[in-house]
PDB file of N, CA and C in Angstrom:
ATOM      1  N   UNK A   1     -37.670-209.648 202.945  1.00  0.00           N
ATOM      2  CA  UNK A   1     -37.025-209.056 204.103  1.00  0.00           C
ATOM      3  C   UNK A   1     -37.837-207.838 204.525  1.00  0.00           C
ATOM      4  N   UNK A   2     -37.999-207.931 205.883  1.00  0.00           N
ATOM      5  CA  UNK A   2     -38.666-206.597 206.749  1.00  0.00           C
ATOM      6  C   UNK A   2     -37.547-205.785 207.504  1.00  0.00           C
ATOM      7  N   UNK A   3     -37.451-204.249 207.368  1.00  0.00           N
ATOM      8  CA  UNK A   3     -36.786-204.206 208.399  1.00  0.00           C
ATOM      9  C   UNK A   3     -37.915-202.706 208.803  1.00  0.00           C
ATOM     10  N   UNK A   4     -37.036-202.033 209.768  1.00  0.00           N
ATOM     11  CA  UNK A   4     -37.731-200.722 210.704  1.00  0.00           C
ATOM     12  C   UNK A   4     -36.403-200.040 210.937  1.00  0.00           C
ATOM     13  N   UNK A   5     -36.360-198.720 210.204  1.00  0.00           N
ATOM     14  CA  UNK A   5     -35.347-197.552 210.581  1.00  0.00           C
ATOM     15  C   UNK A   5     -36.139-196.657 211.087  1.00  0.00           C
ATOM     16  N   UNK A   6     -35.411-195.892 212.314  1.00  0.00           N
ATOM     17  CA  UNK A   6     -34.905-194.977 212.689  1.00  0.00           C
ATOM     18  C   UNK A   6     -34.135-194.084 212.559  1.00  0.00           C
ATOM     19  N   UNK A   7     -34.150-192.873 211.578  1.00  0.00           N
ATOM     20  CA  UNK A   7     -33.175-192.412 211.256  1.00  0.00           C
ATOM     21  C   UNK A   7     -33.059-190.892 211.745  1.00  0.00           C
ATOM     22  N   UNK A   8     -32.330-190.407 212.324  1.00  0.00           N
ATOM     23  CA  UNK A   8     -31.928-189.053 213.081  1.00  0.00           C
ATOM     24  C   UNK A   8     -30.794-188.338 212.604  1.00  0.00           C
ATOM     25  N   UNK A   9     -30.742-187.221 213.061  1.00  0.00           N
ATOM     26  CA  UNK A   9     -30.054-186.062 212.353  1.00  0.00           C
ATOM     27  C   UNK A   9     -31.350-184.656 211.821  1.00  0.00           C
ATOM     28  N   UNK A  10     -30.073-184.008 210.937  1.00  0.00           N
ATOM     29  CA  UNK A  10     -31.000-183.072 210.157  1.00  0.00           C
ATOM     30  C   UNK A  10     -32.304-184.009 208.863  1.00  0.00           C
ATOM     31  N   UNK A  11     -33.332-184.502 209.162  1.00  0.00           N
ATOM     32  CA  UNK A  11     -33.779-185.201 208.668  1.00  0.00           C
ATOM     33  C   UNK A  11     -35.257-185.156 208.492  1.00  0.00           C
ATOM     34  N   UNK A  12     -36.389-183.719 208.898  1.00  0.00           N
ATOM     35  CA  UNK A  12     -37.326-183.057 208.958  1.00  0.00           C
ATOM     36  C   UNK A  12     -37.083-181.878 208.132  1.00  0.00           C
ATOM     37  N   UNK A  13     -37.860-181.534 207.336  1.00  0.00           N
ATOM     38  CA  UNK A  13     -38.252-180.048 206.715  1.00  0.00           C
ATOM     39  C   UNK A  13     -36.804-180.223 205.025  1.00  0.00           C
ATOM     40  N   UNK A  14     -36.820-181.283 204.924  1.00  0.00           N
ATOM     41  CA  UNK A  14     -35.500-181.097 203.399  1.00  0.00           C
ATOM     42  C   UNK A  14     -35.914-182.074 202.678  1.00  0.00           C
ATOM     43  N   UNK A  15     -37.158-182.716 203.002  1.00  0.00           N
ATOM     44  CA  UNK A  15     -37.705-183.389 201.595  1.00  0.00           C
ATOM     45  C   UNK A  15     -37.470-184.655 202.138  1.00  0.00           C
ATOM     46  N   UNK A  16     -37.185-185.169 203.046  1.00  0.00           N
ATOM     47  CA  UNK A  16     -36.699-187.022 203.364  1.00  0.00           C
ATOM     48  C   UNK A  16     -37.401-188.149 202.975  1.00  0.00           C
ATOM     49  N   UNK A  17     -38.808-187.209 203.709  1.00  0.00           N
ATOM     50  CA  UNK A  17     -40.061-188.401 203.248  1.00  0.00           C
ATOM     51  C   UNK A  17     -40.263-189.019 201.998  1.00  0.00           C
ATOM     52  N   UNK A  18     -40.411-187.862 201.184  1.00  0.00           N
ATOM     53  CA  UNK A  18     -40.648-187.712 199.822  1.00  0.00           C
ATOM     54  C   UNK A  18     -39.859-188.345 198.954  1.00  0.00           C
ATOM     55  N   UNK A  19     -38.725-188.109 198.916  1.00  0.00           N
ATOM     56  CA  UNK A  19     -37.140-188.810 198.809  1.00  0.00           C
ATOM     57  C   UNK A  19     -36.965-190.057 198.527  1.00  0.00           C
ATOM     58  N   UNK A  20     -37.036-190.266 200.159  1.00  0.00           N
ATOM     59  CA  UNK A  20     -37.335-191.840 200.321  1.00  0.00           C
ATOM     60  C   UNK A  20     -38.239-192.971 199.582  1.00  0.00           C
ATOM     61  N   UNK A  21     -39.711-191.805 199.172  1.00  0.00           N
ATOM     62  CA  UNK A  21     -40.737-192.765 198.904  1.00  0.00           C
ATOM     63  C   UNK A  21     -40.599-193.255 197.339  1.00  0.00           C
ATOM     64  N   UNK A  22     -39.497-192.268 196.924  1.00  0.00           N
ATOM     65  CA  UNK A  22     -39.455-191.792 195.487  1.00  0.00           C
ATOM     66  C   UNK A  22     -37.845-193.654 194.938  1.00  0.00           C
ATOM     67  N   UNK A  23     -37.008-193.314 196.268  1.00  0.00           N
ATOM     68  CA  UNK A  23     -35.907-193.857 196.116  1.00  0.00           C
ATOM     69  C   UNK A  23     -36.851-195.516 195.986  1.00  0.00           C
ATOM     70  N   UNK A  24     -37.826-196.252 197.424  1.00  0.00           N
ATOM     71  CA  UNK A  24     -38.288-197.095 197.371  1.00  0.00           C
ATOM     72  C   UNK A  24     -38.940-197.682 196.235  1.00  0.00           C
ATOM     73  N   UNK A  25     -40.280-196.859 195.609  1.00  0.00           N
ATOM     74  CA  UNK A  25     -40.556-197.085 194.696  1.00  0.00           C
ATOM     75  C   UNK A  25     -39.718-197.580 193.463  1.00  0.00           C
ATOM     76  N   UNK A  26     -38.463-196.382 192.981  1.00  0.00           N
ATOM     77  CA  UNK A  26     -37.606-196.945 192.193  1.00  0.00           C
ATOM     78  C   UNK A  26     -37.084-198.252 192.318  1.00  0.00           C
ATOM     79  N   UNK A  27     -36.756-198.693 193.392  1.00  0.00           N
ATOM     80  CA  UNK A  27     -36.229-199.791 193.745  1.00  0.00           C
ATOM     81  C   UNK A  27     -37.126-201.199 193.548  1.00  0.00           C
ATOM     82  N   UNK A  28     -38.341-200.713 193.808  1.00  0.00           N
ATOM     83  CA  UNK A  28     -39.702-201.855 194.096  1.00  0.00           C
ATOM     84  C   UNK A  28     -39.724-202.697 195.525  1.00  0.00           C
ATOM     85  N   UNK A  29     -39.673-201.066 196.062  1.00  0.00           N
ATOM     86  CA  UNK A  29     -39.794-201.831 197.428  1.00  0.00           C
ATOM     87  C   UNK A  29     -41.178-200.967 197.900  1.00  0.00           C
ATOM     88  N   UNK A  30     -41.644-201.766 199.220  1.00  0.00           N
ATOM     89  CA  UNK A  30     -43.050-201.442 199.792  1.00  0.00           C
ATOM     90  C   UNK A  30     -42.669-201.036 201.271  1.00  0.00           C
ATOM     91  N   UNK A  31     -44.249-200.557 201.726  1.00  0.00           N
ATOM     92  CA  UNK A  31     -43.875-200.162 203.057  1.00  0.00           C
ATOM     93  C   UNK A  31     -44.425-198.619 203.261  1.00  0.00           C
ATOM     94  N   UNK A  32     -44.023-197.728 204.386  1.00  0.00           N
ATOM     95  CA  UNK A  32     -43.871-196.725 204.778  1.00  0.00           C
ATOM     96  C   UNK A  32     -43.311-195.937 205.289  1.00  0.00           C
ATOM     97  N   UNK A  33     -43.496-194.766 205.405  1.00  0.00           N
ATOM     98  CA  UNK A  33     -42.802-193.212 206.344  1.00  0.00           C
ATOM     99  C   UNK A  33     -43.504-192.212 206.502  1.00  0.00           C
ATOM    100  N   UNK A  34     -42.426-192.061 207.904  1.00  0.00           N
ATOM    101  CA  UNK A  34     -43.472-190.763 208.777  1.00  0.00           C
ATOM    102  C   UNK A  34     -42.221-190.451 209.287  1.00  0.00           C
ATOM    103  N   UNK A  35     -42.931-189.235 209.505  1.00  0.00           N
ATOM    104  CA  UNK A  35     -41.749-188.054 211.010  1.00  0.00           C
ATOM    105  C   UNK A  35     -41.990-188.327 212.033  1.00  0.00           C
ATOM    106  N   UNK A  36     -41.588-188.234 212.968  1.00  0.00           N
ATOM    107  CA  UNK A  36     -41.389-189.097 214.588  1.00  0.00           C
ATOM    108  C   UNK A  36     -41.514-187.276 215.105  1.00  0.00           C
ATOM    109  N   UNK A  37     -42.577-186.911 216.341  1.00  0.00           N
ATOM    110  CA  UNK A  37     -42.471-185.819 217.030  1.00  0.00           C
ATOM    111  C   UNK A  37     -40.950-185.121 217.506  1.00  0.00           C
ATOM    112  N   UNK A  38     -39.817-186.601 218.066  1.00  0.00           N
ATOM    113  CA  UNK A  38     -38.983-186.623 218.312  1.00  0.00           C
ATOM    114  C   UNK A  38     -38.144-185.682 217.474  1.00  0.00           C
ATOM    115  N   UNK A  39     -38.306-185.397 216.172  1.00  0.00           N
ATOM    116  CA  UNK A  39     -37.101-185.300 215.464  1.00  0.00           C
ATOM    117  C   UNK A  39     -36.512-186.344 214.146  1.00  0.00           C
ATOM    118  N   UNK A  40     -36.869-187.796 214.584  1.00  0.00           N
ATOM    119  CA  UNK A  40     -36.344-188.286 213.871  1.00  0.00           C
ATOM    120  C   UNK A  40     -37.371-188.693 212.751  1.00  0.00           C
ATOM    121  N   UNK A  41     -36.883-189.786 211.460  1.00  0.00           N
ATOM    122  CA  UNK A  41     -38.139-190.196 210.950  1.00  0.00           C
ATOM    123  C   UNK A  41     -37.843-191.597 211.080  1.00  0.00           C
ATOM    124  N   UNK A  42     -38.629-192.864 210.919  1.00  0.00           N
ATOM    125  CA  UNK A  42     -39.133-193.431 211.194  1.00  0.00           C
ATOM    126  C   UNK A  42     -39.786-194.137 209.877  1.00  0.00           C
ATOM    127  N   UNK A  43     -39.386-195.369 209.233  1.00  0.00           N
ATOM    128  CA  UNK A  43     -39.771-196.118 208.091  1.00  0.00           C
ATOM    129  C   UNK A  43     -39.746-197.900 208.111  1.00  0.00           C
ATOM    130  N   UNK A  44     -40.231-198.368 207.307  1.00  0.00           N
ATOM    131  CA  UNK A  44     -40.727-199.756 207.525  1.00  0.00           C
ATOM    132  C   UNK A  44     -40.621-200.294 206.032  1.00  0.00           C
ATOM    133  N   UNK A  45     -40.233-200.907 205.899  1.00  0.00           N
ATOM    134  CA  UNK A  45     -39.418-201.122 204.588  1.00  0.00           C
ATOM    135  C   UNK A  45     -39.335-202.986 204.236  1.00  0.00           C
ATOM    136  N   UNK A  46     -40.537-203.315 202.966  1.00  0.00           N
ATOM    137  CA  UNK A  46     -40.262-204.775 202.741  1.00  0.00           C
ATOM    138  C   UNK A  46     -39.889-205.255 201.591  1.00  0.00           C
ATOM    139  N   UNK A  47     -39.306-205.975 200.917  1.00  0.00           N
ATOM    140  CA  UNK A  47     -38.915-206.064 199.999  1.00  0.00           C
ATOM    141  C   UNK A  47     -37.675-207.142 199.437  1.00  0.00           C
ATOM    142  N   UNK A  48     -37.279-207.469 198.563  1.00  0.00           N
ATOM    143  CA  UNK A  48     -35.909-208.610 198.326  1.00  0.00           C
ATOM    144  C   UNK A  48     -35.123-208.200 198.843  1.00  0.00           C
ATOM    145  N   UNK A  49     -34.133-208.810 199.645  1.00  0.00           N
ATOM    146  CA  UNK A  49     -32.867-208.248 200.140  1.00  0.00           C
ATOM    147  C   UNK A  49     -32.193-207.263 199.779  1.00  0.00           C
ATOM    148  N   UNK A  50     -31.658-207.576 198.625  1.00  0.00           N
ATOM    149  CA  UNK A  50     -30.864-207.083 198.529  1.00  0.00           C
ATOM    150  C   UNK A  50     -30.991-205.274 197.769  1.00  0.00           C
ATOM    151  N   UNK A  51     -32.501-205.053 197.468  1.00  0.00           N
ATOM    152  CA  UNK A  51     -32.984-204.164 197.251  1.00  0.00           C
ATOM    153  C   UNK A  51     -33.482-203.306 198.588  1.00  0.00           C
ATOM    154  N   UNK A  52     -33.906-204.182 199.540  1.00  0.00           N
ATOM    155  CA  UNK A  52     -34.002-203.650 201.033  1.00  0.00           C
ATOM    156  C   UNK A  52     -32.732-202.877 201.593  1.00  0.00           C
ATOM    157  N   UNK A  53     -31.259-203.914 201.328  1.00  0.00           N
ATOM    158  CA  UNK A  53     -29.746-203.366 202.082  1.00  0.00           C
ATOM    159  C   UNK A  53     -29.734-201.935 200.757  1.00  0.00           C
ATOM    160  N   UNK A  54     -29.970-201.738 199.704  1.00  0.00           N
ATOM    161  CA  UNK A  54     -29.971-200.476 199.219  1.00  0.00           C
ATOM    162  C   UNK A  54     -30.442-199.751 199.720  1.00  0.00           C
ATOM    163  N   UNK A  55     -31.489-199.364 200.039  1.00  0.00           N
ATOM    164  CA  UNK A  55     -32.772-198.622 200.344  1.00  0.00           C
ATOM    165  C   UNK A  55     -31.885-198.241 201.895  1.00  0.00           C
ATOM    166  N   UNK A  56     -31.355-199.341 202.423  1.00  0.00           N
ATOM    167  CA  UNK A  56     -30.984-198.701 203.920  1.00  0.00           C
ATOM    168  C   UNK A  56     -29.318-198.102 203.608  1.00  0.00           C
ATOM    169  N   UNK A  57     -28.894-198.439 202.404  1.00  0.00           N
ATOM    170  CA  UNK A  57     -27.414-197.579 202.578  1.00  0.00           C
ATOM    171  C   UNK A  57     -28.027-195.971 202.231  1.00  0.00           C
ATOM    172  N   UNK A  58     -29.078-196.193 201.359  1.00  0.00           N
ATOM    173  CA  UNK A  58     -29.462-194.730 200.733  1.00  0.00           C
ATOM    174  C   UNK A  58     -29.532-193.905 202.048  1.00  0.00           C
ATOM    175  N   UNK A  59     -30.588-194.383 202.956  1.00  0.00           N
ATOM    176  CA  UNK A  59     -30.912-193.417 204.470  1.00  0.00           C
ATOM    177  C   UNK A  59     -30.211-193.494 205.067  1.00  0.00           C
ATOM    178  N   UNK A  60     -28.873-193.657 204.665  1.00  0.00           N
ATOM    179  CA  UNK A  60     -27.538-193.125 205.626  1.00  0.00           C
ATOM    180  C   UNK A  60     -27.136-191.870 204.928  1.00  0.00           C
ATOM    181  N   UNK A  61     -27.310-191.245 204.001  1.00  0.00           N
ATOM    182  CA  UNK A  61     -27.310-190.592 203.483  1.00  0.00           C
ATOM    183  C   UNK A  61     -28.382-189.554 203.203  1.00  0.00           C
ATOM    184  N   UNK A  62     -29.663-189.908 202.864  1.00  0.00           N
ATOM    185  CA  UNK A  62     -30.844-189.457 202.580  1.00  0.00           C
ATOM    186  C   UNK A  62     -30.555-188.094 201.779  1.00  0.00           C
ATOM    187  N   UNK A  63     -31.411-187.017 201.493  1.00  0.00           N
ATOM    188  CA  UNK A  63     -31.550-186.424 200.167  1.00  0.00           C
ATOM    189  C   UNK A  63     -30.102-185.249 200.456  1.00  0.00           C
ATOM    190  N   UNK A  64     -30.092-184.782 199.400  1.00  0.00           N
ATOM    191  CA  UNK A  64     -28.906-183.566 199.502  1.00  0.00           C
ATOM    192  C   UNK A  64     -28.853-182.815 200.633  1.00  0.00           C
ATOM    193  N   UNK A  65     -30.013-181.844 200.988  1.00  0.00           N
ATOM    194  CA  UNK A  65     -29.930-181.052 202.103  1.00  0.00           C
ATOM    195  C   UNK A  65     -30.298-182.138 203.784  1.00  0.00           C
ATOM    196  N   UNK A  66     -30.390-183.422 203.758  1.00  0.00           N
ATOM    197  CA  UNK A  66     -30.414-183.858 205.181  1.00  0.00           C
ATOM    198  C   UNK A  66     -28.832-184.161 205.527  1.00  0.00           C
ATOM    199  N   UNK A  67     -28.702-184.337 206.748  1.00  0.00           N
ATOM    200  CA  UNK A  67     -27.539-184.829 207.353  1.00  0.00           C
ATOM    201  C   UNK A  67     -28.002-186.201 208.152  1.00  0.00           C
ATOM    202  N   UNK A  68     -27.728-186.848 208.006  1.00  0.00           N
ATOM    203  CA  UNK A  68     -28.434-188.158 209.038  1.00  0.00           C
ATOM    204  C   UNK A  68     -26.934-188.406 209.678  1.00  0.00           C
ATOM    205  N   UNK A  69     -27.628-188.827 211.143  1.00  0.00           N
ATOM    206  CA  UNK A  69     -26.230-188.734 211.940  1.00  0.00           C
ATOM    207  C   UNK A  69     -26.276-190.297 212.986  1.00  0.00           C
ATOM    208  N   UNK A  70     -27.572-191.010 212.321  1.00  0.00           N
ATOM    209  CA  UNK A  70     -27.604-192.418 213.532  1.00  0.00           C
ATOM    210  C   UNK A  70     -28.855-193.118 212.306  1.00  0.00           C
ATOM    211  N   UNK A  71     -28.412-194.386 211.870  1.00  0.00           N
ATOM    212  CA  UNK A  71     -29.769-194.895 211.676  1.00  0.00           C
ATOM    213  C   UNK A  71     -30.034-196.397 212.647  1.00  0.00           C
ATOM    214  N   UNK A  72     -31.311-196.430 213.397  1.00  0.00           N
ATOM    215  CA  UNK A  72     -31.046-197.637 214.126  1.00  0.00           C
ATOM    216  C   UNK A  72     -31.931-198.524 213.094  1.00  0.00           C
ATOM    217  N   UNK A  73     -31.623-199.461 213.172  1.00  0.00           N
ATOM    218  CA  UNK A  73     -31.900-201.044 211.953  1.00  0.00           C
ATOM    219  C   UNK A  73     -32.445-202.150 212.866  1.00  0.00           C
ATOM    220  N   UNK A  74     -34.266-202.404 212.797  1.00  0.00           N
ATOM    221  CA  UNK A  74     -34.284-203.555 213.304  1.00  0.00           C
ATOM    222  C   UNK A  74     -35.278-204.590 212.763  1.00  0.00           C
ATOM    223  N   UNK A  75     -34.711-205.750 212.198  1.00  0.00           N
ATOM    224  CA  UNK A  75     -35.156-206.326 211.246  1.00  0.00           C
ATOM    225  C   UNK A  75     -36.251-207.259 211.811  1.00  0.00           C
ATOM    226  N   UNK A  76     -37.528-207.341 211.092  1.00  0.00           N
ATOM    227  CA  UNK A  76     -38.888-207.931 211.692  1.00  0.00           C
ATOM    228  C   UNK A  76     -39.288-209.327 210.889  1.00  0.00           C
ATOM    229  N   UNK A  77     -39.721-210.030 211.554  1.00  0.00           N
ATOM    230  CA  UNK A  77     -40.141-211.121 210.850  1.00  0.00           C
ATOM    231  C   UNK A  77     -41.297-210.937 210.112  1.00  0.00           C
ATOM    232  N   UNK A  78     -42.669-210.520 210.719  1.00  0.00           N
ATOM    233  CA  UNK A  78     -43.626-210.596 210.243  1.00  0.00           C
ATOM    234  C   UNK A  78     -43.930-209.669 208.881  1.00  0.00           C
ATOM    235  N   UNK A  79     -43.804-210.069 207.888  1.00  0.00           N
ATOM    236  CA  UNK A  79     -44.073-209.333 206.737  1.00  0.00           C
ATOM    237  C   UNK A  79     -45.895-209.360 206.297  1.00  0.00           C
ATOM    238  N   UNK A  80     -45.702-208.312 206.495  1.00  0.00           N
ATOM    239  CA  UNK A  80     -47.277-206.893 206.192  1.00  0.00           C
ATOM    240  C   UNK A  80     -47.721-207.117 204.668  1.00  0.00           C
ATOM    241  N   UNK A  81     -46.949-207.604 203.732  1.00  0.00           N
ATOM    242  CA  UNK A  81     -47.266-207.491 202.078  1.00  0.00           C
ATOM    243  C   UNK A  81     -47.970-206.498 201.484  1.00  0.00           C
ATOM    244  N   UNK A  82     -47.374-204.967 202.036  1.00  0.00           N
ATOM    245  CA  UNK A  82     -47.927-204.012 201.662  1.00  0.00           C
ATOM    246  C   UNK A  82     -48.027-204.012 200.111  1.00  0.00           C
ATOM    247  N   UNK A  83     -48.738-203.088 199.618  1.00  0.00           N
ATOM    248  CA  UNK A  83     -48.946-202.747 198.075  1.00  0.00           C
ATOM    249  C   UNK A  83     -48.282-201.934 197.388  1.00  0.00           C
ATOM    250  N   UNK A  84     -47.453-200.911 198.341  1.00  0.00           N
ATOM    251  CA  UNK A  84     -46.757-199.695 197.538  1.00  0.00           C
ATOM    252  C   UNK A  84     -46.033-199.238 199.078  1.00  0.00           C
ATOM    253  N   UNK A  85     -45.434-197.884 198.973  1.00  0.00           N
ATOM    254  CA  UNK A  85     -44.736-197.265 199.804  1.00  0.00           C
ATOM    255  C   UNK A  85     -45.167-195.933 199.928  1.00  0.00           C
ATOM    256  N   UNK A  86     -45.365-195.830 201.188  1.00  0.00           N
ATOM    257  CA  UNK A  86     -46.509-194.500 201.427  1.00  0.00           C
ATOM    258  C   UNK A  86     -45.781-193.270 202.466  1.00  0.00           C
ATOM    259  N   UNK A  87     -46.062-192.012 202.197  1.00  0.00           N
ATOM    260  CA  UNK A  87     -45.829-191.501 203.043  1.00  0.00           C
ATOM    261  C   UNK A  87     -47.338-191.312 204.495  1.00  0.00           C
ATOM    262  N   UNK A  88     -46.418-191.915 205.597  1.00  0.00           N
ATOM    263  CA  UNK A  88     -47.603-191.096 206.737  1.00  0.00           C
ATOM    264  C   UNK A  88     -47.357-189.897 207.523  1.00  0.00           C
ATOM    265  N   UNK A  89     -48.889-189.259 207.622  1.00  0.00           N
ATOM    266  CA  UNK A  89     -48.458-187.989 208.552  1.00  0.00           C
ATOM    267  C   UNK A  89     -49.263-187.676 209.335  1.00  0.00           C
TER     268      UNK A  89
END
């Protein structure tokens, strides 16, 4: 499974990226993240299902000090078979 979040709120400058890359890995999932100029961040996420629907309940939440207040979810066919989960910047 591929998907692509969007996730907005307080979600820049409290560790998200990092977080995230830390939560994926645990999980054994692949892929990436970055901060969006916008505000929001912005991740790409491949992996077994049902380790993927984790990974996206986590970024409704994301680390202690974020607030996430919208995540948009849109799931891609074409799977990338990345190697690991990276932060971009």
């Amino acid at each position: 499974m591929k998907v692509r979040l969007i996730i907005e709120g307080k979600v820049h400058g409290v560790f998200f990226r990092d977080s995230a890359r830390r939560k994926a890995l645990e999980l054994g999932l692949n892929g990436w993240i970055r901060n969006n100029s916008d505000g929001s961040v912005e991740t790409v996420i491949e992996g077994e299902e049902h380790k993927v629907r984790k990974m996206i309940a986590w970024c409704h939440e994301g680390p202690p000090a974020a607030n996430v207040t919208k995540v948009t979810i849109t799931e891609e066919d074409h799977m990338e078979d990345f190697s690991s989960f990276s932060i971009h910047y």
